[in-house]
Protein backbone atom coordinates (compact mmCIF):
# COMPACT_ATOMS: atom_id res chain seq x y z
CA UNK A 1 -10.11 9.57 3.00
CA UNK A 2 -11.31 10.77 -0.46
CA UNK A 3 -11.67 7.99 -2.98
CA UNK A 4 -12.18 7.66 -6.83
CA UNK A 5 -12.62 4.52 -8.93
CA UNK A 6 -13.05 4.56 -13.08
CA UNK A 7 -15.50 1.70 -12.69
CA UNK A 8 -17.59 -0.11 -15.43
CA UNK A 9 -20.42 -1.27 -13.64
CA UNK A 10 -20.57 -4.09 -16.32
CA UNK A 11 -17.22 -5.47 -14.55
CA UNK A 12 -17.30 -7.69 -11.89
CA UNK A 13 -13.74 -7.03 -10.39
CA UNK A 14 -14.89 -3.00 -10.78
CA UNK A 15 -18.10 -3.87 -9.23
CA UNK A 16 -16.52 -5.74 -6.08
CA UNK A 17 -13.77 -3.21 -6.00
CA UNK A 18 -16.74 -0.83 -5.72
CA UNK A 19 -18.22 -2.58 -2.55
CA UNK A 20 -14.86 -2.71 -0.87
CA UNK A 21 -14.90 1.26 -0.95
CA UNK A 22 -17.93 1.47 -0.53
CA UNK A 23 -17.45 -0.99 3.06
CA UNK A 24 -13.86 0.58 3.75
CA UNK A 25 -14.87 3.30 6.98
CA UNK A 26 -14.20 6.65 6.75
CA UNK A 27 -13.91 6.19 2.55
CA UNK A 28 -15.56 8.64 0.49
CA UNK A 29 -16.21 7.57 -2.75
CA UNK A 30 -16.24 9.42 -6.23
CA UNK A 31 -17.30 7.13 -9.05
CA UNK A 32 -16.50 7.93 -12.73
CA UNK A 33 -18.15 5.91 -15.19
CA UNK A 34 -14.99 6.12 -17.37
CA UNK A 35 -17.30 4.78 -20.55
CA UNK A 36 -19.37 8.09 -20.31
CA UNK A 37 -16.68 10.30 -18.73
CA UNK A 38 -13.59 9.67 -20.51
CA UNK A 39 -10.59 10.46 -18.39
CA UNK A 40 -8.39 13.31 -20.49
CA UNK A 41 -4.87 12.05 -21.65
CA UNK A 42 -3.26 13.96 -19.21
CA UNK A 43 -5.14 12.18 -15.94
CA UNK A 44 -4.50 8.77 -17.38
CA UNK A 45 -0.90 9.58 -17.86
CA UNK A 46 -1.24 10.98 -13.88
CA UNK A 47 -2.90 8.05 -13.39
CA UNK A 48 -0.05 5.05 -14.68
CA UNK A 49 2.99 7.46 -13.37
CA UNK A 50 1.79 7.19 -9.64
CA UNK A 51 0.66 3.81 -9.66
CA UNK A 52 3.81 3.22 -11.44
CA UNK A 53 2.82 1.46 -14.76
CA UNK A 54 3.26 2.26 -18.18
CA UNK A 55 0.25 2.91 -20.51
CA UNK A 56 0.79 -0.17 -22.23
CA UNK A 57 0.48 -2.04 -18.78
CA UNK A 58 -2.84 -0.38 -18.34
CA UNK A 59 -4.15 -1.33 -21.95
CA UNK A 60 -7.33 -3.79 -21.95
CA UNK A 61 -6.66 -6.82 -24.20
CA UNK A 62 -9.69 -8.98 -23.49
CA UNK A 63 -12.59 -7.78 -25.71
CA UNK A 64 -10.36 -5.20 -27.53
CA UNK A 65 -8.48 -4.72 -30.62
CA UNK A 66 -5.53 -3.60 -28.86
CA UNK A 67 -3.14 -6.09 -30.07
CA UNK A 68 -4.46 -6.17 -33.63
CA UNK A 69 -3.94 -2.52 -33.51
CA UNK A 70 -0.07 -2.35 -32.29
CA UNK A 71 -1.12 -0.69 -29.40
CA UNK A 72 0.74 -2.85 -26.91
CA UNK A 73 3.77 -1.79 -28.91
CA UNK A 74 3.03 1.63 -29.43
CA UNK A 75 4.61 4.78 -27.48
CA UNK A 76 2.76 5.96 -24.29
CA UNK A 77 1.20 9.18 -26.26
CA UNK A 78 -0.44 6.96 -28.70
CA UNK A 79 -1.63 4.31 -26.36
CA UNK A 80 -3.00 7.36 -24.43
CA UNK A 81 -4.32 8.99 -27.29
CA UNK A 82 -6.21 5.18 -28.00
CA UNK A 83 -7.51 5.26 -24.70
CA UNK A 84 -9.32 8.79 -24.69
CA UNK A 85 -11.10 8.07 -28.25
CA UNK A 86 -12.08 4.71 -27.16
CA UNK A 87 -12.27 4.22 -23.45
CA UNK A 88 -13.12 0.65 -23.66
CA UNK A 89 -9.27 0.05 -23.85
CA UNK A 90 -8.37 1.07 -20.25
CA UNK A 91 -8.06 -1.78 -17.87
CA UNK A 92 -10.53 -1.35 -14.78
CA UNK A 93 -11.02 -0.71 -12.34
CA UNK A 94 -7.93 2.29 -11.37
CA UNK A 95 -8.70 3.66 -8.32
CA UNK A 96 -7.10 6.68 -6.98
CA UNK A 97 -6.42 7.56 -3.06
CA UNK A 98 -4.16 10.16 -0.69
CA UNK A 99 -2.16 6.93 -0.68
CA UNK A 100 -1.49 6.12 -4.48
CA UNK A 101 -3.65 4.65 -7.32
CA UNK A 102 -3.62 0.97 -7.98
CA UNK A 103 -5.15 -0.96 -11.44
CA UNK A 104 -7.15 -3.36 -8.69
CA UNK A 105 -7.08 -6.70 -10.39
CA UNK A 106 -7.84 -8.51 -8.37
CA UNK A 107 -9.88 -6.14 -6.51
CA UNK A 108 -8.16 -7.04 -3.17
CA UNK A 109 -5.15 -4.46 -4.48
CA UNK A 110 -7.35 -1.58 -3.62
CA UNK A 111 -6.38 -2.47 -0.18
CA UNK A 112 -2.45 -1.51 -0.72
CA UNK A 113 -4.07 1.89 -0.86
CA UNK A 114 -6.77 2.34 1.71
């Protein structure tokens, strides 16, 4: 099975969602640094539509300026649009699977998809 987190290696839930991939037999994993790589508007909208969230759901509060921006009010294309120019305000880790893509906080929801 083909695996891909957007990890921050900074993040401790990424990082230990990280090692459960990493563990999981038969897993092979594709990490994206999503701080360096930016995922495109389109993939993140991908992304939320199969692991059946909104954009707003998969908005990073803590640390941001999400909230003070309107963002967790805003339309999908503009939350989107947020999260390409500054990446810090997607939620991580998202991994992706054959199975479905799961926001894994807490990490153990990477399991639902393994």
């Amino acid at each position: 099975m083909k695996a891909t987190i957007w990890h921050n290696p900074a993040c401790g839930t990424s990082r230990k969602t990280l090692a459960i991939l990493a563990d999981a037999p038969g897993v092979e994993v594709t990490v994206v640094e999503y701080l360096k790589t930016p995922p495109t508007a389109d993939k993140l909208a991908q992304l939320y539509r199969d692991a059946e969230m909104t954009p707003q759901a998969g908005l990073r509060l803590r640390g941001t300026d999400a909230a003070e921006r309107g963002l967790t009010e805003a339309d999908a294309a503009t939350v989107l649009a947020a999260m390409v120019a500054g990446p810090a305000l997607i939620e991580r880790p998202l991994v992706e699977t054959d199975r479905g893509v799961r926001l894994c906080r807490p990490q153990d929801r990477v399991f639902e998809i393994l």
